[in-house]
C-alpha atoms as a PDB file:
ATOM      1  CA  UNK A   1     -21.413  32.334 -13.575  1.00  0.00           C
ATOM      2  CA  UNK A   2     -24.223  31.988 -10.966  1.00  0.00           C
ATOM      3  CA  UNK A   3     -23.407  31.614  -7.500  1.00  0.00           C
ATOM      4  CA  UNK A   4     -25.892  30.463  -4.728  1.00  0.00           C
ATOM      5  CA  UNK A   5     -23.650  29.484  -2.163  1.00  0.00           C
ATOM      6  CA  UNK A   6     -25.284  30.246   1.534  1.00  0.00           C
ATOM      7  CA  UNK A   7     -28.710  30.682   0.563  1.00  0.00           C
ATOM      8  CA  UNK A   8     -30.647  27.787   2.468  1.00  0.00           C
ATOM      9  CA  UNK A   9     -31.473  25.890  -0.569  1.00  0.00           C
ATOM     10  CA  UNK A  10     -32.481  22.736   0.278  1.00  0.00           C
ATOM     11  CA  UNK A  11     -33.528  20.949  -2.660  1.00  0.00           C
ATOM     12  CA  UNK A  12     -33.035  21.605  -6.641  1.00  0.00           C
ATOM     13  CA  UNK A  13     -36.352  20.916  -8.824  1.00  0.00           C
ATOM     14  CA  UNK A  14     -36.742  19.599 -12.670  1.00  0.00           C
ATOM     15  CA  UNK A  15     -35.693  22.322 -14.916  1.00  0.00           C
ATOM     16  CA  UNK A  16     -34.055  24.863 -12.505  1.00  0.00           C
ATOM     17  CA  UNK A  17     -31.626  26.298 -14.707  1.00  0.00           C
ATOM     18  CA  UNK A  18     -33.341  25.899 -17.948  1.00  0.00           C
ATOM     19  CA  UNK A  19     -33.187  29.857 -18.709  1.00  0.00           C
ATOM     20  CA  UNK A  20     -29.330  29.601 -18.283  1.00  0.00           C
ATOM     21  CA  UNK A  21     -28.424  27.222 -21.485  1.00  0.00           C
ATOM     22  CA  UNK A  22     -24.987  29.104 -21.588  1.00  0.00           C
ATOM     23  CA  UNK A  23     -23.567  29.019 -18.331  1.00  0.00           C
ATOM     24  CA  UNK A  24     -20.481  27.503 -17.474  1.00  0.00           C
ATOM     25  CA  UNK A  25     -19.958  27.989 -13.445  1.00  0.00           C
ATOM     26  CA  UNK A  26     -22.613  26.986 -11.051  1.00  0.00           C
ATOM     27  CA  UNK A  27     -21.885  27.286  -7.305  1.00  0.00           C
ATOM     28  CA  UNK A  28     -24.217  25.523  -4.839  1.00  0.00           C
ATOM     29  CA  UNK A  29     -22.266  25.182  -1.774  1.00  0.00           C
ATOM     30  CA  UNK A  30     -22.924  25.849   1.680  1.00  0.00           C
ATOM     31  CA  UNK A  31     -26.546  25.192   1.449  1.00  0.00           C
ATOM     32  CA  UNK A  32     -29.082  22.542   3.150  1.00  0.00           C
ATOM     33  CA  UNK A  33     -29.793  20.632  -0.199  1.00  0.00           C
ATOM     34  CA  UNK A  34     -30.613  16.878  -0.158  1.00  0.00           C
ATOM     35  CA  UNK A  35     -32.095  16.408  -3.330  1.00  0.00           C
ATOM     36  CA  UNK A  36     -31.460  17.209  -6.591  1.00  0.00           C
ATOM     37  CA  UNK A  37     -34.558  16.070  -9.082  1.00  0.00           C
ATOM     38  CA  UNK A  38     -34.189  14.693 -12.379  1.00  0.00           C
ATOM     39  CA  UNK A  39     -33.707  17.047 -14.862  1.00  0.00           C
ATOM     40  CA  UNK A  40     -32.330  19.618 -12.142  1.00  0.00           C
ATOM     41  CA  UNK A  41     -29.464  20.112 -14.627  1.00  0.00           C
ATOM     42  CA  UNK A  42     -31.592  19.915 -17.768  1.00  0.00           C
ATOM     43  CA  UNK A  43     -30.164  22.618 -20.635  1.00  0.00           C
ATOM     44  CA  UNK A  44     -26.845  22.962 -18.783  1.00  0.00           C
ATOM     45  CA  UNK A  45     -25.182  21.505 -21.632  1.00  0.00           C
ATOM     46  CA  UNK A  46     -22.412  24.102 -21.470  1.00  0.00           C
ATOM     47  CA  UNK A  47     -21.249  23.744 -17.909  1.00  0.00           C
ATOM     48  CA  UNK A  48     -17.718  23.519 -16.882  1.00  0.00           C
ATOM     49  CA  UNK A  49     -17.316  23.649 -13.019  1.00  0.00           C
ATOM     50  CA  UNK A  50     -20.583  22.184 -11.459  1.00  0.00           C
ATOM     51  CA  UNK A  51     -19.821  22.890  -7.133  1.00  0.00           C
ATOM     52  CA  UNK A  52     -22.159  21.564  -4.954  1.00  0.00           C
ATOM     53  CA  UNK A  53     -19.773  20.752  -1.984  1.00  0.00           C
ATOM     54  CA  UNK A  54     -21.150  21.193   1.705  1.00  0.00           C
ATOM     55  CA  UNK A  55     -24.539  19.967   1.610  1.00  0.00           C
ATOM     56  CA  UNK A  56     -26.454  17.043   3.176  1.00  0.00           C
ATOM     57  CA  UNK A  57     -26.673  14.617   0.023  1.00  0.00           C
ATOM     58  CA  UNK A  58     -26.650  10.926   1.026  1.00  0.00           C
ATOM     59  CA  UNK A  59     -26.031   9.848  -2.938  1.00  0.00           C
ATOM     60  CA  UNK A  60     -25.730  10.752  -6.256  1.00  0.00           C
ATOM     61  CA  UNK A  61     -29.054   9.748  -8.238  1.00  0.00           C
ATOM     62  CA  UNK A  62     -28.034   7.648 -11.381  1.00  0.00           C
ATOM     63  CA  UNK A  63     -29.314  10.201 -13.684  1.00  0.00           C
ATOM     64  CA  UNK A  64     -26.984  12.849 -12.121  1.00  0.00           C
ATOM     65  CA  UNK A  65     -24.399  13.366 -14.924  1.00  0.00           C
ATOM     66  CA  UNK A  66     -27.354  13.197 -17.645  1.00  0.00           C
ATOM     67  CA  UNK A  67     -26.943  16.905 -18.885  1.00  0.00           C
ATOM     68  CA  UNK A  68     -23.425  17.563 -17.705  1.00  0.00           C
ATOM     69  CA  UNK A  69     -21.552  16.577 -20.605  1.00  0.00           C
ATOM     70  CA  UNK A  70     -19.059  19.236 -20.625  1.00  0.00           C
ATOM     71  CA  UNK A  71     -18.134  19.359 -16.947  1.00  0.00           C
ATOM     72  CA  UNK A  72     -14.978  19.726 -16.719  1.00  0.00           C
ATOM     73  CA  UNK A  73     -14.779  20.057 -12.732  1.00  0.00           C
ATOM     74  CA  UNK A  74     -17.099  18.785 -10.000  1.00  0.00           C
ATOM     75  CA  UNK A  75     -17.200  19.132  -6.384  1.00  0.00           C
ATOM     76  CA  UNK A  76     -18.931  17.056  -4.086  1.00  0.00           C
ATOM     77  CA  UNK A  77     -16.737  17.028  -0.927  1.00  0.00           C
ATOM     78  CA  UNK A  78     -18.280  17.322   2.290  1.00  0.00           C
ATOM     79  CA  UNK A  79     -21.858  15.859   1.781  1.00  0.00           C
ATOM     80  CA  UNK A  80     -22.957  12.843   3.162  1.00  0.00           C
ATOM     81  CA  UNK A  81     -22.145  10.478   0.680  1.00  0.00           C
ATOM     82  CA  UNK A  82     -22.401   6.482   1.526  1.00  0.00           C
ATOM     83  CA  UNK A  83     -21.770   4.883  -1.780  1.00  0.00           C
ATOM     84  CA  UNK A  84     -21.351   5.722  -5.419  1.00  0.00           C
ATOM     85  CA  UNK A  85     -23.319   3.753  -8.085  1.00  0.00           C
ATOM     86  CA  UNK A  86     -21.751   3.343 -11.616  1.00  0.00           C
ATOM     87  CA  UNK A  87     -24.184   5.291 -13.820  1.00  0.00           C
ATOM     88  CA  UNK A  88     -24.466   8.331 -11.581  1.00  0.00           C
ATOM     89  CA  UNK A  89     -20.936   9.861 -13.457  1.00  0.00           C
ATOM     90  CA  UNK A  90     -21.303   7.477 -16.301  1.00  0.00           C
ATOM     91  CA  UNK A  91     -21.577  11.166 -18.577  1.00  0.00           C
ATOM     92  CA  UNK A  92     -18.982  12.971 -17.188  1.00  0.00           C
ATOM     93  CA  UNK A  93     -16.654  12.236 -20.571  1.00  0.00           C
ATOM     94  CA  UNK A  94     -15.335  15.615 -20.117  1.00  0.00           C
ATOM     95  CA  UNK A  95     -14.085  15.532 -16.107  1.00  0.00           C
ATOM     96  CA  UNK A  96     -10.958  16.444 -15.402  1.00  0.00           C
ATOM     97  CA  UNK A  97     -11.617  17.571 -11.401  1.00  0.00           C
ATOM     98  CA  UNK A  98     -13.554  15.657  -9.263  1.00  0.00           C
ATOM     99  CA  UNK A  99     -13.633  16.076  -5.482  1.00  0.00           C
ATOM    100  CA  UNK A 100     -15.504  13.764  -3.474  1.00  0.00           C
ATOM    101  CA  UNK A 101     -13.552  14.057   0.033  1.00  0.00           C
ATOM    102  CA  UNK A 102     -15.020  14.359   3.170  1.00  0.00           C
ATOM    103  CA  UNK A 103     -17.940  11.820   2.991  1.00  0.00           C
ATOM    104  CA  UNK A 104     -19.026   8.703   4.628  1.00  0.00           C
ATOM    105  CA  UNK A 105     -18.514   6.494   0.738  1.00  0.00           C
ATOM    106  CA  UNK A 106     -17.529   3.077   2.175  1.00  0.00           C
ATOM    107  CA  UNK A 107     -18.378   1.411  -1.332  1.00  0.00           C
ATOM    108  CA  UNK A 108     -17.623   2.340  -5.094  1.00  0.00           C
ATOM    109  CA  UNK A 109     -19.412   0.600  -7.308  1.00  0.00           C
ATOM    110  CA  UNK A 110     -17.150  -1.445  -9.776  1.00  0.00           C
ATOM    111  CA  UNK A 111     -17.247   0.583 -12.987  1.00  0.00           C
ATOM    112  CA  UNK A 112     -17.731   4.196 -11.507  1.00  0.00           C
ATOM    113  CA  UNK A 113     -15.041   5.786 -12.960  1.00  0.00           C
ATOM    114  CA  UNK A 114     -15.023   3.859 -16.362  1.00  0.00           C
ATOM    115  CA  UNK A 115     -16.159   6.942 -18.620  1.00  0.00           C
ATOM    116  CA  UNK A 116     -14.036   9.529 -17.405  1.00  0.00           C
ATOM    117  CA  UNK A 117     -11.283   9.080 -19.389  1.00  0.00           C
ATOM    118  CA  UNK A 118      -9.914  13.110 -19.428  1.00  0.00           C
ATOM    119  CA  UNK A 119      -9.915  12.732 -15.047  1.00  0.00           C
ATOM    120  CA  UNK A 120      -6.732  14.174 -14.027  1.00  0.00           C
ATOM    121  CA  UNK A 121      -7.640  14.739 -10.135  1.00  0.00           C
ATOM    122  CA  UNK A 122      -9.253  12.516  -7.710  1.00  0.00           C
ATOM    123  CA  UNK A 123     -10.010  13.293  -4.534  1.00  0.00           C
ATOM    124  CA  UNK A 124     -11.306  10.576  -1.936  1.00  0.00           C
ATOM    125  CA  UNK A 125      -9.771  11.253   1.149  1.00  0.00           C
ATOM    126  CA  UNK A 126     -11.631  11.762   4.765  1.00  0.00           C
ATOM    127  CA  UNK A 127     -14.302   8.477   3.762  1.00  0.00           C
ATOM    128  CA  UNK A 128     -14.490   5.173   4.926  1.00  0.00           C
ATOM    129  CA  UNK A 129     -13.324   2.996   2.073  1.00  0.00           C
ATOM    130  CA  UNK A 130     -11.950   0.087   3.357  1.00  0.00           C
ATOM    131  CA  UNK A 131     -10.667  -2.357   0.014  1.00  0.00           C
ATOM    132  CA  UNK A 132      -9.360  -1.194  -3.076  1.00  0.00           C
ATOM    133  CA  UNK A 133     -10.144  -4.073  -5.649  1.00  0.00           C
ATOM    134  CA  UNK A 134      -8.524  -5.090  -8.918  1.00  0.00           C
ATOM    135  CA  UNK A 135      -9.932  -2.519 -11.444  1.00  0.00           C
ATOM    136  CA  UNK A 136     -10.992   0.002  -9.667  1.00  0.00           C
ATOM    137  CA  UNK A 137      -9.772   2.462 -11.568  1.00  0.00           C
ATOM    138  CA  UNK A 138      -9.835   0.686 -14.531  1.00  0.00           C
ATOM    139  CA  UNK A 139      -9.932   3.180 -17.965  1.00  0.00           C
ATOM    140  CA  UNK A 140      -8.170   6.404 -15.279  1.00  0.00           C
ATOM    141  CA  UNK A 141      -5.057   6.420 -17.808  1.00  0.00           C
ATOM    142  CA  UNK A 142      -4.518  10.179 -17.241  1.00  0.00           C
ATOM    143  CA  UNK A 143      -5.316   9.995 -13.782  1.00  0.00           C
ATOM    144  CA  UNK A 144      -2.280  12.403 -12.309  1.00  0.00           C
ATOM    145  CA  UNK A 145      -3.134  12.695  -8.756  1.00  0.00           C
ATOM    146  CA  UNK A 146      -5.110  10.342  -6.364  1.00  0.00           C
ATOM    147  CA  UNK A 147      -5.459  11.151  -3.250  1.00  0.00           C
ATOM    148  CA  UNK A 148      -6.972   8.265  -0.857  1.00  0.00           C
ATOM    149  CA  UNK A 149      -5.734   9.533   2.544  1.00  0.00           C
ATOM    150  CA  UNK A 150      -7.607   9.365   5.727  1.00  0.00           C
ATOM    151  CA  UNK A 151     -10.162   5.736   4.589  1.00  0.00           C
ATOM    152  CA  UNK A 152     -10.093   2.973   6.549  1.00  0.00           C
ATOM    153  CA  UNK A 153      -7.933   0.851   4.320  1.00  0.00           C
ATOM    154  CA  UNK A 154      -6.023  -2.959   4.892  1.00  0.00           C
ATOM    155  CA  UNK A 155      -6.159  -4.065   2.128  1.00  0.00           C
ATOM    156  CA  UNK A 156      -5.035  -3.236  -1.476  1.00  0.00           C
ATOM    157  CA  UNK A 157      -5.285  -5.619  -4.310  1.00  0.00           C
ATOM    158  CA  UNK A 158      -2.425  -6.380  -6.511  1.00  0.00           C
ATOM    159  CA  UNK A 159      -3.473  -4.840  -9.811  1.00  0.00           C
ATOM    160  CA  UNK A 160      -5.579  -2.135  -7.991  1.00  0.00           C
ATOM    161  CA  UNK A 161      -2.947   0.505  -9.686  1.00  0.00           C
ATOM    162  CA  UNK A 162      -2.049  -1.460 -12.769  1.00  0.00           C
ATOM    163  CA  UNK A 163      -3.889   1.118 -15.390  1.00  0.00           C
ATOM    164  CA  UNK A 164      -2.741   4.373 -13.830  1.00  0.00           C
ATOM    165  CA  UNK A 165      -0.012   5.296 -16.844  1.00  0.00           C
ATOM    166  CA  UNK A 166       0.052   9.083 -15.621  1.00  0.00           C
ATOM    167  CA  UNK A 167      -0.459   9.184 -11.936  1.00  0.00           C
ATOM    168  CA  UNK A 168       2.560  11.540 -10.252  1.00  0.00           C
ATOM    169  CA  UNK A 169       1.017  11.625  -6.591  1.00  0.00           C
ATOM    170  CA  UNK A 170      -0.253   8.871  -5.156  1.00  0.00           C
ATOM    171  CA  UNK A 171      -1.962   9.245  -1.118  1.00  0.00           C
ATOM    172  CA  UNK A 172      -2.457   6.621   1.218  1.00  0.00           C
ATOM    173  CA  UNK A 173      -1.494   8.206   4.184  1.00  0.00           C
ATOM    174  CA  UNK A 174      -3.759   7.891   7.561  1.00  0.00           C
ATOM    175  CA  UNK A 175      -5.162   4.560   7.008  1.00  0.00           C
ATOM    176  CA  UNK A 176      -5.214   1.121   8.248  1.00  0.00           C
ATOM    177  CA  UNK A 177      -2.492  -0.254   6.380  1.00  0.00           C
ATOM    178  CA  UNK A 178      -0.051  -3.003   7.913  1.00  0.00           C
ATOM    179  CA  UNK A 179       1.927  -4.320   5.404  1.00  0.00           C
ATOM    180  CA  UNK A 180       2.152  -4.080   1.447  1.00  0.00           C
ATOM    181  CA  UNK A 181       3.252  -5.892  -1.748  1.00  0.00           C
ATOM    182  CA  UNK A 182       5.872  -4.938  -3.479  1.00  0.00           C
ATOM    183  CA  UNK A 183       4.308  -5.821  -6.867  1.00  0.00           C
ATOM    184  CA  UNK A 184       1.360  -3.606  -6.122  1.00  0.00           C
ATOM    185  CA  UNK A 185       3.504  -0.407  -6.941  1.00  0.00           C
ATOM    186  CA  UNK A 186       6.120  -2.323  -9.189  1.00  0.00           C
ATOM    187  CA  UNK A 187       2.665  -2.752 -11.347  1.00  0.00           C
ATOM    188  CA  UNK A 188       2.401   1.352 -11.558  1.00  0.00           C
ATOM    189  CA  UNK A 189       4.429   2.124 -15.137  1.00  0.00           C
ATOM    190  CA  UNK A 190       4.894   6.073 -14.762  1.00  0.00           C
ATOM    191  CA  UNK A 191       7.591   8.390 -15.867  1.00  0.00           C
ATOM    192  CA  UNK A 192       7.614   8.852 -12.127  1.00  0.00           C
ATOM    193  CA  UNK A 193       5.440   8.910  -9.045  1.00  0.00           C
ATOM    194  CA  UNK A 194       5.360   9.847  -5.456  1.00  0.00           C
ATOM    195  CA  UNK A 195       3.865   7.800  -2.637  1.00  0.00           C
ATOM    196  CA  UNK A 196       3.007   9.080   0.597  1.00  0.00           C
ATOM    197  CA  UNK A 197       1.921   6.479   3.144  1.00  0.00           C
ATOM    198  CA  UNK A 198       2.942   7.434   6.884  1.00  0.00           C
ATOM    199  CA  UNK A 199       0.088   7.605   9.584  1.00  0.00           C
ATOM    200  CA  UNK A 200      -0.488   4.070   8.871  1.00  0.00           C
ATOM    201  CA  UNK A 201      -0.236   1.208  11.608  1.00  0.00           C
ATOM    202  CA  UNK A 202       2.755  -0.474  10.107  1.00  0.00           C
ATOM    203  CA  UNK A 203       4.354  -3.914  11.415  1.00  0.00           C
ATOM    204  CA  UNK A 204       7.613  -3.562  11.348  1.00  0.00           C
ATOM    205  CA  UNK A 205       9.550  -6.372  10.526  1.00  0.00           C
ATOM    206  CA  UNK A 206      12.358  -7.359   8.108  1.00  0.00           C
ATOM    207  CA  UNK A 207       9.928  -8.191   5.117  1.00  0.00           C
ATOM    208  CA  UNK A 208       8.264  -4.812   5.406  1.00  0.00           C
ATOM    209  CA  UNK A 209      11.738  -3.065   5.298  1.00  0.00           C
ATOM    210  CA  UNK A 210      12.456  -5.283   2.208  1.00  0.00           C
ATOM    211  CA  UNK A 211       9.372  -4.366   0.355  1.00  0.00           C
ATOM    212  CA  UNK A 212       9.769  -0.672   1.178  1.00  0.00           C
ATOM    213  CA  UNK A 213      13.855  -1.186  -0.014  1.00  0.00           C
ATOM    214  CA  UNK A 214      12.107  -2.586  -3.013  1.00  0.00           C
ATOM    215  CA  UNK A 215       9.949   0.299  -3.811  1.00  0.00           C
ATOM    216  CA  UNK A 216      12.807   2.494  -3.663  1.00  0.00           C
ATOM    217  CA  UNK A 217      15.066   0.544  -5.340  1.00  0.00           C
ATOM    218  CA  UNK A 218      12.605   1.583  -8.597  1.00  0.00           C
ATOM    219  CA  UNK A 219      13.689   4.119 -10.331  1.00  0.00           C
ATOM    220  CA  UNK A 220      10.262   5.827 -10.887  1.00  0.00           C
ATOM    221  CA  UNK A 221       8.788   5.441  -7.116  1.00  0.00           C
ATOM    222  CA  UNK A 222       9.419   7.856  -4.619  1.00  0.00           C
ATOM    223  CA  UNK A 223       8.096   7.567  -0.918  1.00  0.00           C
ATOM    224  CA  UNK A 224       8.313  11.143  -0.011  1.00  0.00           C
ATOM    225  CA  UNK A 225       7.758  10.332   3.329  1.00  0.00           C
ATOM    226  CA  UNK A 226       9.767   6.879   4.292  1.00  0.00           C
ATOM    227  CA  UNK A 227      11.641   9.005   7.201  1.00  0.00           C
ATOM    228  CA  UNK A 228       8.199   9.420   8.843  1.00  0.00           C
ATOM    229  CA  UNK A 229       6.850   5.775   8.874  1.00  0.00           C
ATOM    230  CA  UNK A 230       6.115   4.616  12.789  1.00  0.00           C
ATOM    231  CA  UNK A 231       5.740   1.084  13.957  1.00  0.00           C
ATOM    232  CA  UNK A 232       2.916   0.281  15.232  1.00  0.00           C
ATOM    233  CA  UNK A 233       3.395  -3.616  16.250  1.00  0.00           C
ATOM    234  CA  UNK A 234       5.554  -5.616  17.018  1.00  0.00           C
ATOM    235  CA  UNK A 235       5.205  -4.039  20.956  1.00  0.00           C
ATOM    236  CA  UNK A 236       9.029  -3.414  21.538  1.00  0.00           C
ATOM    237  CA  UNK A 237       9.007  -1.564  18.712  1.00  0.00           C
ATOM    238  CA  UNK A 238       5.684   0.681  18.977  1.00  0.00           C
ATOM    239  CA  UNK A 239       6.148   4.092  18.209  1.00  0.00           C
ATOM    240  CA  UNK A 240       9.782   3.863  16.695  1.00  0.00           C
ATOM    241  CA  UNK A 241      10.534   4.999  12.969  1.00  0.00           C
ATOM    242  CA  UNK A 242      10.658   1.850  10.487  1.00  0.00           C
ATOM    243  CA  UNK A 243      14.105   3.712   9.402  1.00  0.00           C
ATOM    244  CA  UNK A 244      15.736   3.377  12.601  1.00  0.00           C
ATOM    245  CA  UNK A 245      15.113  -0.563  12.688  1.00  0.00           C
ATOM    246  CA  UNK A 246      17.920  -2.123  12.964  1.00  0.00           C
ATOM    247  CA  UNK A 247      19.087  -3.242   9.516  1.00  0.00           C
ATOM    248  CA  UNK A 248      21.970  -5.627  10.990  1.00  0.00           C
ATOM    249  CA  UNK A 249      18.527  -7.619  12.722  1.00  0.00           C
ATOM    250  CA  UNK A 250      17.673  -8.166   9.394  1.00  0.00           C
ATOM    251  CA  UNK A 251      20.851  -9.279   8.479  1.00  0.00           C
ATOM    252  CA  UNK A 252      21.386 -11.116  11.407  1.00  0.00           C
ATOM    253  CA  UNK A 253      17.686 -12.829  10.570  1.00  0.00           C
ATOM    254  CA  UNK A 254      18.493 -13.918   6.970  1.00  0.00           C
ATOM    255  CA  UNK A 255      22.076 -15.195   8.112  1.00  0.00           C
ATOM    256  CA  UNK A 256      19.839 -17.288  10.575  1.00  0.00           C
ATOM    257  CA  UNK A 257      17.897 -19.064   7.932  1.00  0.00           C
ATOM    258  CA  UNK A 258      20.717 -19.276   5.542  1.00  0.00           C
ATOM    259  CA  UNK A 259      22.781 -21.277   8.711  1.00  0.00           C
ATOM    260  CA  UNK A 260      18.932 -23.239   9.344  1.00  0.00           C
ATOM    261  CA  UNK A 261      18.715 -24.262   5.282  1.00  0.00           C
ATOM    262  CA  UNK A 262      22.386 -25.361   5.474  1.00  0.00           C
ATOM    263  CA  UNK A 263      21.775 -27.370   8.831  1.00  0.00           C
ATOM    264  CA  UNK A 264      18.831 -29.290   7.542  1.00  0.00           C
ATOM    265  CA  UNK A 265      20.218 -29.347   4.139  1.00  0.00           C
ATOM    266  CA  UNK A 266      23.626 -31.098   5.630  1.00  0.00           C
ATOM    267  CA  UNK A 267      21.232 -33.732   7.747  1.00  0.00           C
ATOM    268  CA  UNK A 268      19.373 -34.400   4.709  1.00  0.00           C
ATOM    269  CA  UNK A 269      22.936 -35.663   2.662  1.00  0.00           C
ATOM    270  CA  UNK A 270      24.313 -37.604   6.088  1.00  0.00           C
ATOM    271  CA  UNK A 271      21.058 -38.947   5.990  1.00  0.00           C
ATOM    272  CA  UNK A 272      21.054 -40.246   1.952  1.00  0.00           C
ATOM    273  CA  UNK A 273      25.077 -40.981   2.392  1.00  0.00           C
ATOM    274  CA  UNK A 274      23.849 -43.506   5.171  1.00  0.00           C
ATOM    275  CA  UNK A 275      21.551 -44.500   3.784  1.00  0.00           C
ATOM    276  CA  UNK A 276      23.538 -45.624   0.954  1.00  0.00           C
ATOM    277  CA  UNK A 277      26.449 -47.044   2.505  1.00  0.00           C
ATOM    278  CA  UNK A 278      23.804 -48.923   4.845  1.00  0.00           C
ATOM    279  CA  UNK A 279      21.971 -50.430   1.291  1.00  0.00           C
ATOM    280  CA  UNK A 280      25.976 -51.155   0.290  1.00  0.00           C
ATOM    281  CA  UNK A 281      27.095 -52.768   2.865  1.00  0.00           C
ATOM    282  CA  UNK A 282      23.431 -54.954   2.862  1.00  0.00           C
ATOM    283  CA  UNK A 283      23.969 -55.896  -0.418  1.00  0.00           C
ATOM    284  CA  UNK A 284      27.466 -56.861   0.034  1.00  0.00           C
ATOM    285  CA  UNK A 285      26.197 -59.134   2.886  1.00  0.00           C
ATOM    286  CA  UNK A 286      23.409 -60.682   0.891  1.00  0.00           C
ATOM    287  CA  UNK A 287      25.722 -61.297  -1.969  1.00  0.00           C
ATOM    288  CA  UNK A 288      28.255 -63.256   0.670  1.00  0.00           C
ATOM    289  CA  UNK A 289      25.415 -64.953   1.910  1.00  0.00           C
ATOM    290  CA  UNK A 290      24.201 -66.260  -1.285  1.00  0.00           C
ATOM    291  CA  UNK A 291      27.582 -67.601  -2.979  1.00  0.00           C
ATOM    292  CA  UNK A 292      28.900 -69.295   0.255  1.00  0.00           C
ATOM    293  CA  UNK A 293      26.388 -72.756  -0.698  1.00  0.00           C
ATOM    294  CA  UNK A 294      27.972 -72.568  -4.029  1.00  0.00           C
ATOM    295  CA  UNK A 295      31.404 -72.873  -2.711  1.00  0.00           C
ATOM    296  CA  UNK A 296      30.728 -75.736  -0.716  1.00  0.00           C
ATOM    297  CA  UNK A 297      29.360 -77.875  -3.853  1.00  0.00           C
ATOM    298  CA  UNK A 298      32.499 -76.734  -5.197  1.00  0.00           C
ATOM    299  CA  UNK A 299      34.402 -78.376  -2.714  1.00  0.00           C
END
């Protein structure tokens, strides 16, 4: 193990390291560095837990993960991260950590996380994602815990969770969520899994309650924290729990638009039965009309 933490480093040249083929911890944090050259990590072919957390790096270079083919856990929380690019931990085949909180990543490159396969833990809370597309985590199938608190994000994507077969915690907590689809989580096929999602500006309204009754209703889903879920909109209801919404409104709301359907439904067959007695009672008249000259050259 070598640990630099708190030495003022502020920038890692080509071949740093290459006396130290047989390490397996490096600890970097708590420095000034911004750069890390190609070939920084050249002969570290051995090295398990790579920590470079609270530094000033604005990206990873694409070449990053060249020599870090057994890394097993990486830390890059608390940089200055704006984006991730999809070849920068295209080599990280062996990753089972990776810690990436605490940033300023408002885009993810589609493809990122493709090669890490053995990723157990992600960790992307405290940046300022603000969409989680289709595929975005596409090849995570051991993924156990993702943790996506504290982004800026409205909007999740149907299938965004559709190849996570392992995750147990899943954390959306602290964002800008409103509303959700059921089928987003119904798409999650676990043994089981645990959402957290409170400290989100929720609209509370009978379809949110029935999505959320949905979620529960699955035996593998758990909201751990459905108690703690605040309205944020509609105004009456601003700062109440979504669990102490009155369930009987709901009720009360569907037996409204079950007594709307039957209304218009009821109009709509007085309408057709007039309708047809009118075209009846027409045709009976024509029918007179036309056989009364008949009679008369009878006569």
């Amino acid at each position: 193990m070598l640990d630099l933490r708190r030495n003022n480093l502020s920038e890692l040249e080509a071949g740093s390291f290459n006396a130290l083929w047989s390490m397996k911890i490096l600890l970097l944090s708590s420095n000034y560095i911004r750069t890390i050259h190609l070939k920084a990590f050249e002969s570290l072919g051995f090295l398990e837990k790579l920590d470079v957390s609270r530094n000033l790096m604005h990206k990873l270079s694409h070449d990053f993960s060249n020599d870090l083919v057994s890394l097993k856990e990486l830390r890059v929380s608390f940089n200055q991260l704006e984006q991730l690019g999809f070849k920068s931990l295209q080599y990280l085949e062996n990753l089972e950590k990776l810690d990436l909180s605490h940033n300023q990543v408002s885009f993810i490159e589609r493809g990122t996380f493709r090669g890490l396969s053995k990723l157990r833990h992600l960790f992307l809370q405290a940046n300022k994602l603000e969409v989680i597309h289709d595929g975005f985590f596409f090849m995570l199938q051991n993924l156990e815990i993702l943790n996506l608190a504290r982004n800026n994000l409205s909007v999740i994507e149907v299938d965004a969770f559709t190849s996570l077969h392992s995750v147990t915690l899943l954390v959306l907590s602290g964002n800008q969520l409103n509303h959700l689809k059921f089928k987003t989580f119904l798409n999650i096929q676990t043994l089981s899994t645990h959402l957290q999602v409170s400290k989100n500006p929720w609209i509370c309204d009978c379809d949110l309650q029935r999505v959320f009754g949905k979620i529960m209703s699955v035996r593998h889903l758990h909201v751990d924290d459905y108690e703690n879920l605040t309205c944020s909109s509609p105004l009456q209801l601003a700062g109440s729990s979504l669990i102490s919404v009155d369930t009987q409104l709901c009720v009360a709301e569907t037996a409204t638009v079950l007594v709307i359907t039957i209304t218009v439904l009821v109009t709509v067959i007085a309408a057709i039965v007039m309708a047809e007695r009118n075209r009846k009672k027409n045709q009976e008249k024509n029918w007179n009309e036309s056989e009364g000259p008949f009679d008369s050259q009878e006569k």
